[in-house]
Structures are given as C-alpha cells and as structure tokens.
C-alpha atoms as a PDB file:
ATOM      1  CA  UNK A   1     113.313  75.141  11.504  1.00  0.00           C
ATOM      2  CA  UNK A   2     117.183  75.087  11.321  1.00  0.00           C
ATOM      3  CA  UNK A   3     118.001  76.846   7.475  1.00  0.00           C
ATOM      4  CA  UNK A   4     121.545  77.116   6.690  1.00  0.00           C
ATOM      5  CA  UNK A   5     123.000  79.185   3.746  1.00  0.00           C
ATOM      6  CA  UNK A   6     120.757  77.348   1.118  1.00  0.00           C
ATOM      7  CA  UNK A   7     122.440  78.965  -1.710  1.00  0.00           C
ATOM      8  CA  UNK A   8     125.762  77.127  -0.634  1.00  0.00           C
ATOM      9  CA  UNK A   9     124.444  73.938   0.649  1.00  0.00           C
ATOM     10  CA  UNK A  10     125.277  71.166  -1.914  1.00  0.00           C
ATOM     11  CA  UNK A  11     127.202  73.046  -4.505  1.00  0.00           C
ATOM     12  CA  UNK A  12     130.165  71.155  -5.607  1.00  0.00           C
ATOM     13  CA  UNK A  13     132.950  69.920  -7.779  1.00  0.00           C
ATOM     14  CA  UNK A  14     133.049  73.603  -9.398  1.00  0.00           C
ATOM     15  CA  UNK A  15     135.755  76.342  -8.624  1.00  0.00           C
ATOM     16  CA  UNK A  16     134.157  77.931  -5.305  1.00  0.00           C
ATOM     17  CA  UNK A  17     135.648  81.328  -6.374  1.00  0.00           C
ATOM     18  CA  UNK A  18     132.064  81.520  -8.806  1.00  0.00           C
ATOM     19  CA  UNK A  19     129.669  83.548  -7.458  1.00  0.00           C
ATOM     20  CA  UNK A  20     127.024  81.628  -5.653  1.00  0.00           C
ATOM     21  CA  UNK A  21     124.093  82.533  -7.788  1.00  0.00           C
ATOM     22  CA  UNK A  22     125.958  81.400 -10.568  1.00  0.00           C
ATOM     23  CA  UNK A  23     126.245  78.249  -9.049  1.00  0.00           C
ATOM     24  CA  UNK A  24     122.634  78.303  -8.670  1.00  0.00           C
ATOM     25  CA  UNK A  25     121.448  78.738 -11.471  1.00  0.00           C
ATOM     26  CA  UNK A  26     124.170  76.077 -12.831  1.00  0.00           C
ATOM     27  CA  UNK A  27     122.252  73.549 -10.772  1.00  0.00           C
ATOM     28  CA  UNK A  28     118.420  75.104 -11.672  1.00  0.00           C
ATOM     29  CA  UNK A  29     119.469  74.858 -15.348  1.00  0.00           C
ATOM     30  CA  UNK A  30     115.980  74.540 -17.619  1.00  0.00           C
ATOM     31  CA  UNK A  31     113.669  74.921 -14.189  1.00  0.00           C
ATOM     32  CA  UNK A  32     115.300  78.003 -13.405  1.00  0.00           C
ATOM     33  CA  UNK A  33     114.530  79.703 -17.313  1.00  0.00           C
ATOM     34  CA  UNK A  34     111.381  78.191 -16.673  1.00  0.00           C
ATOM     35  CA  UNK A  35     110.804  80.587 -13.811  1.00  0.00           C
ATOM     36  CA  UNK A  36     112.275  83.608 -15.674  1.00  0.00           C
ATOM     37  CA  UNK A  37     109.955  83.391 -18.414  1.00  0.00           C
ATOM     38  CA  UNK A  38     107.150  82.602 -16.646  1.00  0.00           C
ATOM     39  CA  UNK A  39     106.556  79.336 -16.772  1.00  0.00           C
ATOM     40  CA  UNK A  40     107.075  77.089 -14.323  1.00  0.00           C
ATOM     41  CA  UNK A  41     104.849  74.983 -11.766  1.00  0.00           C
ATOM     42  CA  UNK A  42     103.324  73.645 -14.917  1.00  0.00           C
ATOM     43  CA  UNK A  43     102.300  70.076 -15.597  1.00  0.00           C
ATOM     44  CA  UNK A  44     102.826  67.885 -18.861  1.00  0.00           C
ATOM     45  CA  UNK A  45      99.665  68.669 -21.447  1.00  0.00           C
ATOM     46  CA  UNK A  46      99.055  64.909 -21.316  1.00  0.00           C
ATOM     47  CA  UNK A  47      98.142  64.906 -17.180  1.00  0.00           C
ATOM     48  CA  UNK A  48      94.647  63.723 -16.740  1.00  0.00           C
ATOM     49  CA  UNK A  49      93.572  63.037 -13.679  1.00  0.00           C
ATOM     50  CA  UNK A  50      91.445  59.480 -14.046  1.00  0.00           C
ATOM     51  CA  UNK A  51      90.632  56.918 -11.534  1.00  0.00           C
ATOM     52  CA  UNK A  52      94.012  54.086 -11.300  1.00  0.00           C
ATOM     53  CA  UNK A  53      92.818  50.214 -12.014  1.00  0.00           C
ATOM     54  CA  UNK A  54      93.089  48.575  -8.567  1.00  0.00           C
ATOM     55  CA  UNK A  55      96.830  47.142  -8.002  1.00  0.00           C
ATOM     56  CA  UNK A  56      98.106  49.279 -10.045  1.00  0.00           C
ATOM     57  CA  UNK A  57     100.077  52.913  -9.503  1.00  0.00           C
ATOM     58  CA  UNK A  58      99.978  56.216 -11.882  1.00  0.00           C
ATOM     59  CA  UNK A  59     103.269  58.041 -11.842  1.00  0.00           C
ATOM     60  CA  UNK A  60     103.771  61.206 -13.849  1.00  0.00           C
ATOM     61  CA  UNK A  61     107.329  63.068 -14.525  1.00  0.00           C
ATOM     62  CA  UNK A  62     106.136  66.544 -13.446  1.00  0.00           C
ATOM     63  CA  UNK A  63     109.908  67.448 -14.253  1.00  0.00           C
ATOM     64  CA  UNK A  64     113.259  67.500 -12.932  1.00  0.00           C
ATOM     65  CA  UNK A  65     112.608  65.707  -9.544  1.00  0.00           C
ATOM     66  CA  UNK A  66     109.486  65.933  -9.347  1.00  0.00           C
ATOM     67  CA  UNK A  67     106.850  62.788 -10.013  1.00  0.00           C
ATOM     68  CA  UNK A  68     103.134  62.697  -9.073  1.00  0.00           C
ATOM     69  CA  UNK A  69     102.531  59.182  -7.689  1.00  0.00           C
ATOM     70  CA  UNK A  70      98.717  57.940  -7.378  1.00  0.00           C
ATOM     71  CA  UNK A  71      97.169  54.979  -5.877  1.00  0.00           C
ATOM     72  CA  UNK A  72      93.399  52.981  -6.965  1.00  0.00           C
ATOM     73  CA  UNK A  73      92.178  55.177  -3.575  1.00  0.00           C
ATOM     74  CA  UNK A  74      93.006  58.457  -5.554  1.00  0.00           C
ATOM     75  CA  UNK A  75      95.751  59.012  -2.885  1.00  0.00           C
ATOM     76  CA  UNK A  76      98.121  61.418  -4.573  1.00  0.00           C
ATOM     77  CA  UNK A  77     102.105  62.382  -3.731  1.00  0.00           C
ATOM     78  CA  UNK A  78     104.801  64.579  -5.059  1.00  0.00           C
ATOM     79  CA  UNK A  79     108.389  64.403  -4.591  1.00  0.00           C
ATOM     80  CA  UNK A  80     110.758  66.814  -3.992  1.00  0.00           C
ATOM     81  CA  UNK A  81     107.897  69.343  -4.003  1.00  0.00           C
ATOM     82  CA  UNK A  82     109.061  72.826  -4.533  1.00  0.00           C
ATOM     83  CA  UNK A  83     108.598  76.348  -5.835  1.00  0.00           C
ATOM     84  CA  UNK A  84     109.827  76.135  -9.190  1.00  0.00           C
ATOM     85  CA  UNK A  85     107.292  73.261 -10.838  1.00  0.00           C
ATOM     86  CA  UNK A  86     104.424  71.743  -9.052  1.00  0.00           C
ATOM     87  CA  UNK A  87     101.804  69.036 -10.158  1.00  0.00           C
ATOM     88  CA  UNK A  88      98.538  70.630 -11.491  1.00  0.00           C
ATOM     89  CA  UNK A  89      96.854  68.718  -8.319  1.00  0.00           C
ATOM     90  CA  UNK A  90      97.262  69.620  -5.005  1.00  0.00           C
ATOM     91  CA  UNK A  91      99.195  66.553  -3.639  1.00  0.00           C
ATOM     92  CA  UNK A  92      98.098  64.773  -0.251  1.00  0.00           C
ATOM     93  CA  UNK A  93     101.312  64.110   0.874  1.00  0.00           C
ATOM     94  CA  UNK A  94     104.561  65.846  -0.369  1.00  0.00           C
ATOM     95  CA  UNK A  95     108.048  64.305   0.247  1.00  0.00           C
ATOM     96  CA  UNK A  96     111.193  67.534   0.087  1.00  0.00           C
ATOM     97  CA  UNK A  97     114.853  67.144  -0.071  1.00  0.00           C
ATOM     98  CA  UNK A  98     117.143  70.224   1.040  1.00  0.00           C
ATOM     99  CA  UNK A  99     120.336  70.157  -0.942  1.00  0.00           C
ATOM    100  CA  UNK A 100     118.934  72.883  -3.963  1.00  0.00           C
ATOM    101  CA  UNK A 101     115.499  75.073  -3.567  1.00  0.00           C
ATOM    102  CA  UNK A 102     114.256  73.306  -6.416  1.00  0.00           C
ATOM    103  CA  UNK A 103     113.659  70.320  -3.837  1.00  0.00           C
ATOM    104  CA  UNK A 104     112.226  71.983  -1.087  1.00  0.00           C
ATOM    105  CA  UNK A 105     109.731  74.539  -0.593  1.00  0.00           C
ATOM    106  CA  UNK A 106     108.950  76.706   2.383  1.00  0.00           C
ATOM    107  CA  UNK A 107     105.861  77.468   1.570  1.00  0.00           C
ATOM    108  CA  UNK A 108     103.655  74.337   0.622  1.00  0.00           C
ATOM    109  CA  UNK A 109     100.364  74.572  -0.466  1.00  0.00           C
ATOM    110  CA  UNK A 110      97.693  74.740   2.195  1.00  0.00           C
ATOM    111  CA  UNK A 111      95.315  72.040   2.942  1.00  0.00           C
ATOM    112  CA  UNK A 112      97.979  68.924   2.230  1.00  0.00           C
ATOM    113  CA  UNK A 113      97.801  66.473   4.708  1.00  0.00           C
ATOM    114  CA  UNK A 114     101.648  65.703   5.082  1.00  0.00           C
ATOM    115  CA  UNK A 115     104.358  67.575   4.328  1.00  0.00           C
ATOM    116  CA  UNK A 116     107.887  65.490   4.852  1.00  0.00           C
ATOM    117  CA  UNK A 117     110.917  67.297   5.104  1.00  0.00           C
ATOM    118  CA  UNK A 118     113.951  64.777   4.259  1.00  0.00           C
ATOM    119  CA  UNK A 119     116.784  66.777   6.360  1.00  0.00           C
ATOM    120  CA  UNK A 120     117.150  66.855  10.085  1.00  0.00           C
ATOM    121  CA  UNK A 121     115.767  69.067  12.073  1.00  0.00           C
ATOM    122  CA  UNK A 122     117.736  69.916  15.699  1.00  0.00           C
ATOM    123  CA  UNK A 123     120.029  67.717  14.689  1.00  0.00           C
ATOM    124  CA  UNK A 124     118.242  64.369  14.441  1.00  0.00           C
ATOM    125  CA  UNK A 125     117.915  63.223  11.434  1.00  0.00           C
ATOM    126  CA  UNK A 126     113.988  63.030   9.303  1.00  0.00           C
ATOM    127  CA  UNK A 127     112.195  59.797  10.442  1.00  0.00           C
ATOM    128  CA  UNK A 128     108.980  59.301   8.797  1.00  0.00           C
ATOM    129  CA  UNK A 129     106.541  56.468   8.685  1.00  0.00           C
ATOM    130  CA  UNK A 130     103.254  57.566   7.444  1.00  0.00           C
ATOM    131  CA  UNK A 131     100.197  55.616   6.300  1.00  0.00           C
ATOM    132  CA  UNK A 132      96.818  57.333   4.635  1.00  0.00           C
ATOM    133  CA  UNK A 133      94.646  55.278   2.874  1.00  0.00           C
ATOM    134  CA  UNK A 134      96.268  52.655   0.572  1.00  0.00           C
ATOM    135  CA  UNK A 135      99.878  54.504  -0.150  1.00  0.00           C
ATOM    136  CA  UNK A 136     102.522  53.914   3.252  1.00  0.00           C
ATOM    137  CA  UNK A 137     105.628  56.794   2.677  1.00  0.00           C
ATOM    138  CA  UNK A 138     108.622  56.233   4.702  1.00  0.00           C
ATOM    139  CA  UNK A 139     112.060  57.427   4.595  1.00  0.00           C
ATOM    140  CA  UNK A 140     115.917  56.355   4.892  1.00  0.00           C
ATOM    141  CA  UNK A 141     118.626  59.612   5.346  1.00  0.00           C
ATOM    142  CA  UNK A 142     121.369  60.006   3.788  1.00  0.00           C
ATOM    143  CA  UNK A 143     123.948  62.700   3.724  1.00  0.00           C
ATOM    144  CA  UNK A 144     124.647  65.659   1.448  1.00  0.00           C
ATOM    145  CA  UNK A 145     127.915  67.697   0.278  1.00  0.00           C
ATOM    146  CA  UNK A 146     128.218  71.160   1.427  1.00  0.00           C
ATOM    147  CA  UNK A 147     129.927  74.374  -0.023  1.00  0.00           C
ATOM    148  CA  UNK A 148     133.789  73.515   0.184  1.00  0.00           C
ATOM    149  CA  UNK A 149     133.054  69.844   0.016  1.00  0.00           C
ATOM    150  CA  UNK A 150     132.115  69.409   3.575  1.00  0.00           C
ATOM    151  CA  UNK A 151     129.465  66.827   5.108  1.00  0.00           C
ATOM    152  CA  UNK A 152     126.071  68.265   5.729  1.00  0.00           C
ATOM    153  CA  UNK A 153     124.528  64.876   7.766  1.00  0.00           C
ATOM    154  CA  UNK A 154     121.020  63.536   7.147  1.00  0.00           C
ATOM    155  CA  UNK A 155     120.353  66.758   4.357  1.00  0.00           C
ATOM    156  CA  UNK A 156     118.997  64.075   2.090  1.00  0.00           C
ATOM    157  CA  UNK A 157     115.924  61.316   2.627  1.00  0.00           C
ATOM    158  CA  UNK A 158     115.632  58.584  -0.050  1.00  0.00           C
ATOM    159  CA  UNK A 159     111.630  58.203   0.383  1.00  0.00           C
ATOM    160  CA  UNK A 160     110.055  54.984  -0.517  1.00  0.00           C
ATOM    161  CA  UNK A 161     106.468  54.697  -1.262  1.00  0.00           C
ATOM    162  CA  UNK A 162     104.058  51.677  -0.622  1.00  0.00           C
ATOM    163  CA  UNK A 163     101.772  51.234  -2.649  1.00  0.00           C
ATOM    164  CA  UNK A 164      99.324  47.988  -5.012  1.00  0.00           C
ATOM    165  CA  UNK A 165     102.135  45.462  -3.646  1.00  0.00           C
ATOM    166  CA  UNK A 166     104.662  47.665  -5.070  1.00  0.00           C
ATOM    167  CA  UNK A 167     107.678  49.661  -3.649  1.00  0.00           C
ATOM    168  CA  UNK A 168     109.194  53.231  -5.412  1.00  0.00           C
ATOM    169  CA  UNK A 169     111.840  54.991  -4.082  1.00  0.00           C
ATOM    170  CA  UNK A 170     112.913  57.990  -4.760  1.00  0.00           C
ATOM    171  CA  UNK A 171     117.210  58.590  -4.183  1.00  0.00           C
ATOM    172  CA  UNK A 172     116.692  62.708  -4.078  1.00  0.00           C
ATOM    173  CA  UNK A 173     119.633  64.727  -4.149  1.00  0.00           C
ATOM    174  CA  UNK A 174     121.821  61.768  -3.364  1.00  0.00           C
ATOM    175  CA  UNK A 175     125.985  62.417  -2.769  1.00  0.00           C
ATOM    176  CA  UNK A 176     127.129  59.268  -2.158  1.00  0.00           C
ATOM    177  CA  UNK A 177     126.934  55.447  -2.366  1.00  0.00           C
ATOM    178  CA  UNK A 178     125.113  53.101   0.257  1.00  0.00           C
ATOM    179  CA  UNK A 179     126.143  51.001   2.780  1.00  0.00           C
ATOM    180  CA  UNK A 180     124.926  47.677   3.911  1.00  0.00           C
ATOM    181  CA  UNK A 181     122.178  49.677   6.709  1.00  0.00           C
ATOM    182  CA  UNK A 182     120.894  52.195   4.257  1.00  0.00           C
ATOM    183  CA  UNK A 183     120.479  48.685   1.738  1.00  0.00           C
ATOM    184  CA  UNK A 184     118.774  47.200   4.684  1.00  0.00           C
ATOM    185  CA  UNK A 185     116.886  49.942   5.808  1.00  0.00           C
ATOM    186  CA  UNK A 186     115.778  50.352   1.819  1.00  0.00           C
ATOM    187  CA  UNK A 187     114.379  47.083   1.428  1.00  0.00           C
ATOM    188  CA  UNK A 188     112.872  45.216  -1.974  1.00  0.00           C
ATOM    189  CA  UNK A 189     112.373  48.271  -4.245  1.00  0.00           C
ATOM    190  CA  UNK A 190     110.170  47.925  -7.512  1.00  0.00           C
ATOM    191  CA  UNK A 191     110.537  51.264  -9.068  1.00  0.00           C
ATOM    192  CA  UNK A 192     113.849  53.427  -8.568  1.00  0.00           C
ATOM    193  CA  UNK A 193     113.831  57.495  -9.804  1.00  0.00           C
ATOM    194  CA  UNK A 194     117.494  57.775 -10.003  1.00  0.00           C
ATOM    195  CA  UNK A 195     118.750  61.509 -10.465  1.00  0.00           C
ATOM    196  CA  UNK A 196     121.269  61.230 -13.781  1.00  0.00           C
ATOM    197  CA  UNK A 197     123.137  64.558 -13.565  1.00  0.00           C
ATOM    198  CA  UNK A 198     126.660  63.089 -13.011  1.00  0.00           C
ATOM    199  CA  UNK A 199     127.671  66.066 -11.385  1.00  0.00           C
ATOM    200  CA  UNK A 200     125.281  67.918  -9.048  1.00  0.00           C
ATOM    201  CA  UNK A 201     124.242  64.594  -7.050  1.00  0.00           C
ATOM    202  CA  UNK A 202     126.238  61.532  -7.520  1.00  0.00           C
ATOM    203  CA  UNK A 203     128.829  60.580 -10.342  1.00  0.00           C
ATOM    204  CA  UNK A 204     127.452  58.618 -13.140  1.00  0.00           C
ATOM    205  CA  UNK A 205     129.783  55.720 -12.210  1.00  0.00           C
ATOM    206  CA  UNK A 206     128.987  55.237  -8.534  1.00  0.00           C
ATOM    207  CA  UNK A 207     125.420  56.533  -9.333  1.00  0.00           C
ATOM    208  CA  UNK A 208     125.592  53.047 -11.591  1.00  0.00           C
ATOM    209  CA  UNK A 209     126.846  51.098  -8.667  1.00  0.00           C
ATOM    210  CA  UNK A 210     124.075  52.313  -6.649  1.00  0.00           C
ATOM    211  CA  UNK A 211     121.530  51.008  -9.339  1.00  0.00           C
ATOM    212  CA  UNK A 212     123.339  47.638  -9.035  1.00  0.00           C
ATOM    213  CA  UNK A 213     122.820  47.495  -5.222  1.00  0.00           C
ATOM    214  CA  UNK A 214     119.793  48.227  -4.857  1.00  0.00           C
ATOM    215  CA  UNK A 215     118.882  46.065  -7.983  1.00  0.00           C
ATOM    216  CA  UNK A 216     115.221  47.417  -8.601  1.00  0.00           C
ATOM    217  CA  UNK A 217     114.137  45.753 -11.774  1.00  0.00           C
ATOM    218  CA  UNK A 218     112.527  48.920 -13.161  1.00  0.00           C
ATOM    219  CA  UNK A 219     114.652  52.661 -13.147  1.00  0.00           C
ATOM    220  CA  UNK A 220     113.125  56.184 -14.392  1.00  0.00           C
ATOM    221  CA  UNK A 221     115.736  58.464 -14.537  1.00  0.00           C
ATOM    222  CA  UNK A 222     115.569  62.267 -13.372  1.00  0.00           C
ATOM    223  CA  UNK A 223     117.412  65.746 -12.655  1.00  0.00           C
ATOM    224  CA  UNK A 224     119.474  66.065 -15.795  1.00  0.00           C
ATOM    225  CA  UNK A 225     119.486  69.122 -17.733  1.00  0.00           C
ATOM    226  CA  UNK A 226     120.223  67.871 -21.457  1.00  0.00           C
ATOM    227  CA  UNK A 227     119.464  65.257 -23.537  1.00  0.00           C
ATOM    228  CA  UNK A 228     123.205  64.327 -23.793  1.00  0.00           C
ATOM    229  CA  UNK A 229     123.202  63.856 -20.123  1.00  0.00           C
ATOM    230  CA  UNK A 230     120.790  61.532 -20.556  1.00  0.00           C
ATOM    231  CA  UNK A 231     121.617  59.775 -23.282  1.00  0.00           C
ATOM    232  CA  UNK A 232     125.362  59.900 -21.501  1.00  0.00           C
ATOM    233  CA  UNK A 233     123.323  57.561 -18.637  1.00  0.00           C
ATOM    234  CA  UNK A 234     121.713  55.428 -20.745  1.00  0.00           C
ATOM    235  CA  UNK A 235     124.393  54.708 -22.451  1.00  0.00           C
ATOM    236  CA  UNK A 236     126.176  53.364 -18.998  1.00  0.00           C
ATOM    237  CA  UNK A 237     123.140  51.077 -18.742  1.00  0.00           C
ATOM    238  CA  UNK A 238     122.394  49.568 -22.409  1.00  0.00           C
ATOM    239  CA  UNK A 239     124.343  46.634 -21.858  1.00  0.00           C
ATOM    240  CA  UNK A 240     122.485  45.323 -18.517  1.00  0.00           C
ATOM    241  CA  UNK A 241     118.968  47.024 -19.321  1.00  0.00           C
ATOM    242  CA  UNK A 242     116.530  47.300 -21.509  1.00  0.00           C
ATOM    243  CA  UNK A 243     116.031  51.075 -22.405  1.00  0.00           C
ATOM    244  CA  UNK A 244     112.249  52.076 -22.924  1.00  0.00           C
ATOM    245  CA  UNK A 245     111.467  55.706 -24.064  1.00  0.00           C
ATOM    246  CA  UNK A 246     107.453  56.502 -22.831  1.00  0.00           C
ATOM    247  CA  UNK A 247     105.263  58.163 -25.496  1.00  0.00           C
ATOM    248  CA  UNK A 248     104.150  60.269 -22.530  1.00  0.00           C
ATOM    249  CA  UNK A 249     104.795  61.579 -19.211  1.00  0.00           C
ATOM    250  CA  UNK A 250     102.364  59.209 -17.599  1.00  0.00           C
ATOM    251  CA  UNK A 251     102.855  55.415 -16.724  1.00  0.00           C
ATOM    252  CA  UNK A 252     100.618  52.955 -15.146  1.00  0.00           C
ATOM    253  CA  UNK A 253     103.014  49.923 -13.416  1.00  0.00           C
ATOM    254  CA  UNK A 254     101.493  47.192 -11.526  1.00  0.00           C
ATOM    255  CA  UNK A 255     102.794  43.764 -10.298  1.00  0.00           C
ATOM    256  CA  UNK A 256     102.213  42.075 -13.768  1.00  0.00           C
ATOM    257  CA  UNK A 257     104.044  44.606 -15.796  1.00  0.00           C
ATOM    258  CA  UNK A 258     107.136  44.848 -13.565  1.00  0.00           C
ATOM    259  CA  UNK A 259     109.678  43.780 -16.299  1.00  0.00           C
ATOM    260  CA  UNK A 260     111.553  40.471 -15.787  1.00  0.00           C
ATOM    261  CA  UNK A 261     114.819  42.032 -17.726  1.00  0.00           C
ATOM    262  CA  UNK A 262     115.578  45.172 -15.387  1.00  0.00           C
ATOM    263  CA  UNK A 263     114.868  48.214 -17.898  1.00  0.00           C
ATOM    264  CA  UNK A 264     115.036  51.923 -17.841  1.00  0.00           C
ATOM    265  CA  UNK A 265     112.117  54.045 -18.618  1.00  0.00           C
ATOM    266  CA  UNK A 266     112.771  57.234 -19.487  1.00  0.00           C
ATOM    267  CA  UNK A 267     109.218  59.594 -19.258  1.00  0.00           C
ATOM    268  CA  UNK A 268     109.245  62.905 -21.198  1.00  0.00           C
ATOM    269  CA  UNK A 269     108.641  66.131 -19.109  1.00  0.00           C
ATOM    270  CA  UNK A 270     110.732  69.180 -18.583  1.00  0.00           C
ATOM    271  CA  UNK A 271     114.162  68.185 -16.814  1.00  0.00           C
END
C-alpha cells in the first residue's frame, strides 16, 4: 500500500515551523491522553449489545469519529476504525479515512469481513460497493489538505451506509465543500456524522454550507475536542435546527422517527 509521511498528511492552518508531533498530538487532543494513560479502545459503559427492532438502525458514538452502526440482521460497522478507540465488538465491516492515524489503522482486527480504506491506492481513487446481509456500504472520495497546504487527491471517502430504508453518511476527515457530482454521487441521506472541529477538517462556516447541501434532516456531530467547540457548532445551527442532547451514547432511528424539523443530535462519548 502507498503510505506517505502520515505525520504530515492533513496538518494545517498552523505555523508549519511546529514540530510535527506537536501537530499531532494538536489534532489527537483527548484520544491521544486517552492512549497515554491507558485508556483508550474503550467503549461507552452504556454499550449493550441487544438484538435492533426490524427497520430500525443502532448507532453508538464510540468517540471522536468513530460510531458503531447495527442493522435488525446483527450486521455491525465502525467508522474510521483505528488504533486509538475501538468498539467493544469486533465490527464486520470497518470503513478508514487517512488524513490523521486516529482514522485509519494498519493493523485491523482479524476475522472482519471488510476492511475499506477511503484513500487511493496506485493512484485511483477508493471505490467501494459492498453488500452483506441487510447493511449496503459504499463510498464517494473526496480530497484532503496536505502539510504546506497542498492537495492530497481522493485521501478522504465520505461512506454512506444502507440500511432499514435509511441512508447515513459519514463526511470523515472532510477539507472542503462539495460540488454538484459528489451531491449526486451522495444521494438522499437520512443521517449525517458531520466532524465539528472548525479547524482540523473543514471550517465551521463552509462545514455549515455543507450541512445545507446535502440537507439530511437528522445531523450527529463528531471530532471536536471541547465542549466549547461544540457548543461553538451548535450554536451556528440553533436557528434552522432543533438541537437534541441524547441521555446516552446509543440511539435507535428508524423511518418513523426521522424528524420532520431537521435537528442535531448530539450523543455523549469521548471526543
């Protein structure tokens, strides 16, 4: 597999005369102290891992980009599976993004069925189209920002999951706003993980623009390291959603719930 520099890959917007592992850990924030005090890979306390009603979908906030989605066939998948905090289940299929090593992994757990790696690979970009069971995973590139604010093409996959007549997808370590093909190429989307950070993956205000194109009526943010970072995003969004804070990491969504007022839920879990 093609690996470039992955400490530089992605780092941005921040004086490049800082050592790279600063920048690192910058970007790693709480999952990287996770790892130094031994902690990490863990799952909220809440997780239980019970059959789903049929039409419906399970998704859990493992933490920072990472969300365990399960189907009523017990089908399970991760996103941006990597080293630093992993689901407490071993996923069947695992979806990666390669702009920070706390969205990819080289070393996945043995015995899952399909790992997806979002990035290109000899230079043609990630295509994937997989269906197991009752969950269909498929993927739309996009590019990433690379150390001195170059281009690093197809680095990024947003991956969109099919699943109880619903579509998720997940916008990884997105850089930039979409164009008419990657809209097309999206589709109707349900359920949209949106990474909040402002800084790290796409500016609040085109991040916001994004949102509006895409137009899912349900959003569950991700991959912000405060609460004020959150509460920074949410504040963006009060006037044209409703904001809905979970009691726990955990949220069943089916057809009927979908809300008819497009809403943000925000699920506790380690960011």
């Amino acid at each position: 597999m093609l690996r470039r520099s992955v400490l530089l890959v992605g780092l941005f917007g921040i004086a490049i005369s800082l050592a790279p592992e600063r920048l690192l850990a910058a970007c790693l924030g709480a999952v990287a102290q996770r790892d130094r005090i031994g902690s990490a890979r863990l799952m909220p306390a809440n997780f239980q891992s019970t059959a789903v009603p049929a039409n419906a979908v399970r998704v859990t906030f493992v933490g920072h980009a990472t969300f365990l989605i399960e189907t009523p066939q017990g089908v399970t998948a991760a996103t941006d599976y990597n080293d630093y905090i992993r689901p407490a289940v071993r996923p069947d299929i695992v979806t990666m993004n390669y702009a920070h090593t706390t969205h990819y992994t080289d070393s996945p757990e043995p015995g899952i069925r399909h790992v997806l790696r979002g990035w290109s690979y000899q230079d043609k970009p990630a295509r994937h189209n997989v269906q197991f069971k009752d969950m269909r995973v498929r993927n739309v590139p996009t590019n990433i920002r690379s150390y001195g604010n170059g281009t690093e093409f197809d680095g990024n996959s947003i991956f969109i999951f099919e699943v109880a007549d619903l579509c998720l997808a997940h916008l990884g370590h997105l850089h930039h706003k979409l164009t008419s093909g990657h809209l097309a190429d999206i589709g109707r989307i349900d359920v949209l993980f949106v990474p909040v950070d402002g800084g790290f993956t796409l500016n609040i205000f085109d991040m916001q623009e994004v949102i509006s194109q895409i137009a899912a009526p349900l959003v569950v943010p991700m991959h912000y390291f405060s609460e004020s970072t959150l509460e920074r995003f949410l504040a963006r969004l009060r006037e044209s959603h409703e904001i809905r804070l979970n009691d726990g990491s955990s949220t069943l969504i089916s057809r009927n719930t979908i809300p008819k007022k497009p809403s943000v839920l925000v699920l506790p879990g380690p960011h």
